[in-house]
Protein backbone atom coordinates (compact mmCIF):
# COMPACT_ATOMS: atom_id res chain seq x y z
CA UNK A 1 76.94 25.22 40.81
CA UNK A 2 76.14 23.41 37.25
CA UNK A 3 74.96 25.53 34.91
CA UNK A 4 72.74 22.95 33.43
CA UNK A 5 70.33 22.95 36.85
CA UNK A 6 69.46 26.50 35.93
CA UNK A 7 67.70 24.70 33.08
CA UNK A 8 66.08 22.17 34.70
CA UNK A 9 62.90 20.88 34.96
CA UNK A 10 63.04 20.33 38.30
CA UNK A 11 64.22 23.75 39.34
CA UNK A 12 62.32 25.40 42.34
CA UNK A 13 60.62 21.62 43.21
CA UNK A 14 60.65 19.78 46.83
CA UNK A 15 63.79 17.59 46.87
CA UNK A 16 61.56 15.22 48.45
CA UNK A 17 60.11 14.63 45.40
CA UNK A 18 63.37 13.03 44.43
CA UNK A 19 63.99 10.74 47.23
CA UNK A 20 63.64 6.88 46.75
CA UNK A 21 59.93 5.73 47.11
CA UNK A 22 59.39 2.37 49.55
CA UNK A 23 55.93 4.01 49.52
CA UNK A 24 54.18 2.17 46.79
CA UNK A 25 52.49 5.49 46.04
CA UNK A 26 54.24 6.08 42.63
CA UNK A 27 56.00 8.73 44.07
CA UNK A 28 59.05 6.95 41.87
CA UNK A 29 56.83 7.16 38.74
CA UNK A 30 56.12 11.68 39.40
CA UNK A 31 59.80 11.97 39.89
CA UNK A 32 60.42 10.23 36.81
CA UNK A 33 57.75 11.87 34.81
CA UNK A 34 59.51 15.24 35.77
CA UNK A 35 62.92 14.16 34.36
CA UNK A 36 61.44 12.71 31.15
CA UNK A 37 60.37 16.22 29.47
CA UNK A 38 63.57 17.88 31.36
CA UNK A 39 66.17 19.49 28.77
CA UNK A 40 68.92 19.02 30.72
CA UNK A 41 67.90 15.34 31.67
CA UNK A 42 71.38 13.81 30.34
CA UNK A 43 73.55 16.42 31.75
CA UNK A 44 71.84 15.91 35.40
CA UNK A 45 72.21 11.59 34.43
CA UNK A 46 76.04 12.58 33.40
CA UNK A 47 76.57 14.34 36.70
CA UNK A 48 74.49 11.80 39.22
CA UNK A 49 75.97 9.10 37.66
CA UNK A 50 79.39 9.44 39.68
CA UNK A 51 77.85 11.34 42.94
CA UNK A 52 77.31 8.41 45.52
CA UNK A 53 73.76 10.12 46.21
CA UNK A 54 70.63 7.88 46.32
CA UNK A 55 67.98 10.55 44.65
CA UNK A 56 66.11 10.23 41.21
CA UNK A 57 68.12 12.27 38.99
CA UNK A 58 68.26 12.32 35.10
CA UNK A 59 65.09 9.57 34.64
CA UNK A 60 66.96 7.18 36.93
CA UNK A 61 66.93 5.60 40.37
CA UNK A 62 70.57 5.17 42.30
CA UNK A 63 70.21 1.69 41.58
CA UNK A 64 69.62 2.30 37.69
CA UNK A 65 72.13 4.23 37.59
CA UNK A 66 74.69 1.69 39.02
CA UNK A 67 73.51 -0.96 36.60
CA UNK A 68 74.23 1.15 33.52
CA UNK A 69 77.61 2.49 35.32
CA UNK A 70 78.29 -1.44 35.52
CA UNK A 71 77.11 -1.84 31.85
CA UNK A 72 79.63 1.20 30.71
CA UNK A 73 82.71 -0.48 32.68
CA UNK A 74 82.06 -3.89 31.11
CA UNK A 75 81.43 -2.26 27.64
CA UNK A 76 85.10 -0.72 27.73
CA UNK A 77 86.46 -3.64 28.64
């Protein structure tokens, strides 16, 4: 296990609460607002951002996080 989660904001909270809304509840939006204040928030992005797993993790959506994986690839190009 990553160290870092020990740290995180998120620790001890429903997974569910990290799971893509298609609600229109703003469930997206409480996810989010938990990985703004987190400490570890660019650790957890670091880490999500090559796990193929479609949660909210480090401020971003699995989409999000593609786009600025795309952005990354074309910026070492």
């Amino acid at each position: 296990m990553n160290k870092w989660r020990d740290k995180a904001a998120c620790k001890g909270m429903e997974a569910s609460v990290f799971m893509p809304d298609h609600s229109g509840k703003g469930l997206e939006a409480r996810a989010k607002d938990v990985c703004e204040g987190c400490p570890v928030k660019s650790d957890c992005l670091e880490h999500y951002m090559w796990v193929n797993d479609r949660v909210i993790a480090g401020g971003l959506t699995y989409r999000e996080r593609q786009a600025l994986k795309r952005l990354r690839v074309k910026a070492m190009v």
